[in-house]
C-alpha atoms as a PDB file:
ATOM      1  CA  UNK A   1       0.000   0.000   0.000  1.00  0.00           C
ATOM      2  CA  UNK A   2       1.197   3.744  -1.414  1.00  0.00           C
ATOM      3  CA  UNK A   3       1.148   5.635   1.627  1.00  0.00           C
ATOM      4  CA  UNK A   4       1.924   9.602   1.904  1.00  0.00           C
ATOM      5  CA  UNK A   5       3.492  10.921   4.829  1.00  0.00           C
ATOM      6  CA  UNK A   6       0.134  12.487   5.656  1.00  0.00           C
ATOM      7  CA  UNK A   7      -1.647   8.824   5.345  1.00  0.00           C
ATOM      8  CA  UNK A   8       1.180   7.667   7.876  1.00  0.00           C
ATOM      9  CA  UNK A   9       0.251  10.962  10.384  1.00  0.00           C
ATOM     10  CA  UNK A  10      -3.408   9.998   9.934  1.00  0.00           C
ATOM     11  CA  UNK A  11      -2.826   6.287  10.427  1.00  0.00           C
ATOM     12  CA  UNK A  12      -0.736   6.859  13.767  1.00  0.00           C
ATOM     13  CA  UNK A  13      -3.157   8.603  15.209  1.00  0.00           C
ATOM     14  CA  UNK A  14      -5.123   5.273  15.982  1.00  0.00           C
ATOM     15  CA  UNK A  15      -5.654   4.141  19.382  1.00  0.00           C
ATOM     16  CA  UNK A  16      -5.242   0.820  20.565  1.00  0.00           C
ATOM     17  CA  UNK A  17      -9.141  -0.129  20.982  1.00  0.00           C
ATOM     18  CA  UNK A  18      -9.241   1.716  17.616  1.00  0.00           C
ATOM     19  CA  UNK A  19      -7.378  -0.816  16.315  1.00  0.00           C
ATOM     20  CA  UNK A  20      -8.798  -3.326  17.256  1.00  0.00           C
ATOM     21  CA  UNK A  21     -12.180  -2.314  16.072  1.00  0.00           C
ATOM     22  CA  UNK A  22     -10.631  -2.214  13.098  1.00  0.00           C
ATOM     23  CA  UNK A  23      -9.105  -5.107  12.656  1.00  0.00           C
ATOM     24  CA  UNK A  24     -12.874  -7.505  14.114  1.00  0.00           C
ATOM     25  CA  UNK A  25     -14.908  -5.091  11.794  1.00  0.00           C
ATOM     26  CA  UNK A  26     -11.821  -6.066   8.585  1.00  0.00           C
ATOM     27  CA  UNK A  27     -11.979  -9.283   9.655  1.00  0.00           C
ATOM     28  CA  UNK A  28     -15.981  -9.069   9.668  1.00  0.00           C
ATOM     29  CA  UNK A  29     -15.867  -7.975   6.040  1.00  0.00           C
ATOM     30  CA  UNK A  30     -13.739 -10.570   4.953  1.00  0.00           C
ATOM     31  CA  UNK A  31     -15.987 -13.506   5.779  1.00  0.00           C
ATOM     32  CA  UNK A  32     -19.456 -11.663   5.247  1.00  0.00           C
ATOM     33  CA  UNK A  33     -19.374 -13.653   1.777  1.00  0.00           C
ATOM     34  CA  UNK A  34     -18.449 -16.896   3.131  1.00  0.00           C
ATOM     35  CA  UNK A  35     -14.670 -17.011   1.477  1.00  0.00           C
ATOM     36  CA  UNK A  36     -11.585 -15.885   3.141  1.00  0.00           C
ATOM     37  CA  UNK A  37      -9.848 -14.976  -0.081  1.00  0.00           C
ATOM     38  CA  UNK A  38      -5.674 -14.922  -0.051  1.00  0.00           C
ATOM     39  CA  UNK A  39      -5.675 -11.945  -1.055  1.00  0.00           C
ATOM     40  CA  UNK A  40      -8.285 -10.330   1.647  1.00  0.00           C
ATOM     41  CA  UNK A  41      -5.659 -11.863   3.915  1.00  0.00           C
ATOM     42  CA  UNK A  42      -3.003 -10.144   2.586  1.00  0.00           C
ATOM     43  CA  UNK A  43      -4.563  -6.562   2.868  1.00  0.00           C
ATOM     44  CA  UNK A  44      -5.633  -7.541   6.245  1.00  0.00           C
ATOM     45  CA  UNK A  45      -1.819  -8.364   6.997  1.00  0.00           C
ATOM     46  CA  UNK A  46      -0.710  -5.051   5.334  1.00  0.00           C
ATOM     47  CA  UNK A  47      -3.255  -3.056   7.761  1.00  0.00           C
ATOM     48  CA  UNK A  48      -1.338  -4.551  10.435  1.00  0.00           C
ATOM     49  CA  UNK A  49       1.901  -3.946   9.763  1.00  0.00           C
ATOM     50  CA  UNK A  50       0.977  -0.067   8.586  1.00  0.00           C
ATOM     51  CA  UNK A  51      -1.061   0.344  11.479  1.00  0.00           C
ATOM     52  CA  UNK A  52       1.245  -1.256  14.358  1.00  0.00           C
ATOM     53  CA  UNK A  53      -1.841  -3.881  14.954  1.00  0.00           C
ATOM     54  CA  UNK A  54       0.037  -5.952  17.309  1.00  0.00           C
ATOM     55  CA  UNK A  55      -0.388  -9.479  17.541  1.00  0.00           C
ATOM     56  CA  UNK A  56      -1.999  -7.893  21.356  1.00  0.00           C
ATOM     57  CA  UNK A  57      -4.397  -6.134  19.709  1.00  0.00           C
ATOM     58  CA  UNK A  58      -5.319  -8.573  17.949  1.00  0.00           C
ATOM     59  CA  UNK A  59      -6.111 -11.275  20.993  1.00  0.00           C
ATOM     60  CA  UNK A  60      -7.449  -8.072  22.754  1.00  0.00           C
ATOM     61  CA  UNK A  61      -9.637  -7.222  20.030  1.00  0.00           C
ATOM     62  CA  UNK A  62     -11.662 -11.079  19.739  1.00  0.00           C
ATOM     63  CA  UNK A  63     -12.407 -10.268  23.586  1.00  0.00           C
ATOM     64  CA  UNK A  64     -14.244  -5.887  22.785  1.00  0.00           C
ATOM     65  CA  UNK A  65     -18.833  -6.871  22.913  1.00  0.00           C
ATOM     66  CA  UNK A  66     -19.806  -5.862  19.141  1.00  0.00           C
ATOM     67  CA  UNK A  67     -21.436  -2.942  21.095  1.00  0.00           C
ATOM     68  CA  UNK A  68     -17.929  -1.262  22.252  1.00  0.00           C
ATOM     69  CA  UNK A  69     -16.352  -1.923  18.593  1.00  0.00           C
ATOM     70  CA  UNK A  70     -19.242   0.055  17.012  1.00  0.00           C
ATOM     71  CA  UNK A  71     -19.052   2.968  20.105  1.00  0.00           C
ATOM     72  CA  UNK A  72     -15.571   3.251  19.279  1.00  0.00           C
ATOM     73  CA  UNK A  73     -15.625   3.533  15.499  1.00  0.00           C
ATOM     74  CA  UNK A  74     -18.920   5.538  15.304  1.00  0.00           C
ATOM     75  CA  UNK A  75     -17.017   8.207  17.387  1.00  0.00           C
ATOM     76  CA  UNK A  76     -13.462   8.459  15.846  1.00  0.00           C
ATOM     77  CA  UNK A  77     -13.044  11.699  13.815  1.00  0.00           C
ATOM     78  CA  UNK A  78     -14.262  11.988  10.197  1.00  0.00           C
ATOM     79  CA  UNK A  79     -10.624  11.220   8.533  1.00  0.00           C
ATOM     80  CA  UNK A  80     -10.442   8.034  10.478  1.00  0.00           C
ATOM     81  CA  UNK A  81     -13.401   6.872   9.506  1.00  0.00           C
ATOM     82  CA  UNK A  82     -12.619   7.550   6.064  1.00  0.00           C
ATOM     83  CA  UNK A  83      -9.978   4.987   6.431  1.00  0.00           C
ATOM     84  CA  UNK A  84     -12.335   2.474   8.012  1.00  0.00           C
ATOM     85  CA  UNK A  85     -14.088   2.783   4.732  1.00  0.00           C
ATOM     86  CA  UNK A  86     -11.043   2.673   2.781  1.00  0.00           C
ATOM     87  CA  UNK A  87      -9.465  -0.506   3.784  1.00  0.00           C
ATOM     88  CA  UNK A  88     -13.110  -2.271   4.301  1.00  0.00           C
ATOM     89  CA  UNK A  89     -13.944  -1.139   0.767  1.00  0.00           C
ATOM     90  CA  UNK A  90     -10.152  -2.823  -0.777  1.00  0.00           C
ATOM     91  CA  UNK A  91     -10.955  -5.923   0.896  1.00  0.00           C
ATOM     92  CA  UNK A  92     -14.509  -6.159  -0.382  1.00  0.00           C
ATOM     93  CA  UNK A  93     -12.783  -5.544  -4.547  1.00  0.00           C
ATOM     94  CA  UNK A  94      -9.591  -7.178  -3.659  1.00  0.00           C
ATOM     95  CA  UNK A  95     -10.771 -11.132  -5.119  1.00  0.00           C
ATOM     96  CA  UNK A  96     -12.372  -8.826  -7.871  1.00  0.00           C
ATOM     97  CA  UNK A  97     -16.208 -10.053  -7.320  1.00  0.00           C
ATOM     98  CA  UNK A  98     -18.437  -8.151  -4.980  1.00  0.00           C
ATOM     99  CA  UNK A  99     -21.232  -9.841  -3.505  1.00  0.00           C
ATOM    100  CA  UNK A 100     -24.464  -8.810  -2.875  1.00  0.00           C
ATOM    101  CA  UNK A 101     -23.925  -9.687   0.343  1.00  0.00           C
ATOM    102  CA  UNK A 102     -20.550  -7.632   0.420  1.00  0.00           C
ATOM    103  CA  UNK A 103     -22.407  -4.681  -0.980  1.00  0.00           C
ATOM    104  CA  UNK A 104     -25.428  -5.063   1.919  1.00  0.00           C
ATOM    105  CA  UNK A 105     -22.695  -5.304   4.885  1.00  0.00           C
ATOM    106  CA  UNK A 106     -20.734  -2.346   3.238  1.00  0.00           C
ATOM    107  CA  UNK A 107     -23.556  -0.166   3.300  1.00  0.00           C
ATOM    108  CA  UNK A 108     -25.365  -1.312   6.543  1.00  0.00           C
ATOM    109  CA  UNK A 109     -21.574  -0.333   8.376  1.00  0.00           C
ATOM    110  CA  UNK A 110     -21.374   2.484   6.603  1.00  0.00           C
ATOM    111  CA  UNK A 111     -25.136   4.162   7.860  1.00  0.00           C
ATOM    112  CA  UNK A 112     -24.241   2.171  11.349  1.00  0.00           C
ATOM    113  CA  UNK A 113     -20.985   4.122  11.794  1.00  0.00           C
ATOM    114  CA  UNK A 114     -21.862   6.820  10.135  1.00  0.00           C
ATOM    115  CA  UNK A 115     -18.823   6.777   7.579  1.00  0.00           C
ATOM    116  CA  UNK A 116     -18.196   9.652   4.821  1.00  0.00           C
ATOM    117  CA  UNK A 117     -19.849  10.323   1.981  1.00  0.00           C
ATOM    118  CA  UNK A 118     -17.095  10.927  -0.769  1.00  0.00           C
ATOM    119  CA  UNK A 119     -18.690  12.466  -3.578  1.00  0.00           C
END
């Protein structure tokens, strides 16, 4: 993953619970269509090492009520969200079919968090 020094600032600005929101709600879109693709893998392995997702956060994160992970990421700022929808959107494309399932979870986490609207 291309990232600018601003993408890195951004990026480090996660906290830990952030993080591991993250990575259940990743993890979440990666198995809403029933395959856990290589290469849905991969990008969730490259969040990780971008991110600092420790192998912690990770153990931490399969403990956080689905309640706390949606608290957390429905209140980060605006550019972190946009993230959220970044790297869930990559790993929805990334095995280059998108479900209709894939498209429903997309947009029920995106009104549920309340991500950006890009236009």
């Amino acid at each position: 993953m291309d990232l600018t020094y601003y993408d890195k600032m951004a990026l480090s600005a996660f906290t830990s619970l952030e993080k591991q929101s993250l990575y259940q709600t990743l993890c979440a879109v990666m198995i809403v269509d029933g395959n856990r693709d290589p290469r849905e893998i991969s990008i969730i392995n490259e969040v990780n090492r971008i991110m600092g997702i420790t192998t912690a956060d990770v153990e931490a994160s399969r403990r956080l009520s689905e309640q706390t992970m949606t608290n957390c990421l429905k209140n980060m700022d605006t550019l972190k969200k946009a993230y959220v929808a970044k790297f869930m959107a990559q790993i929805i494309i990334a095995d280059g079919v998108v479900t209709k399932k894939e498209e429903l979870f997309f947009n029920y986490m995106h009104q549920k968090l309340d991500l950006p609207i890009i236009d």
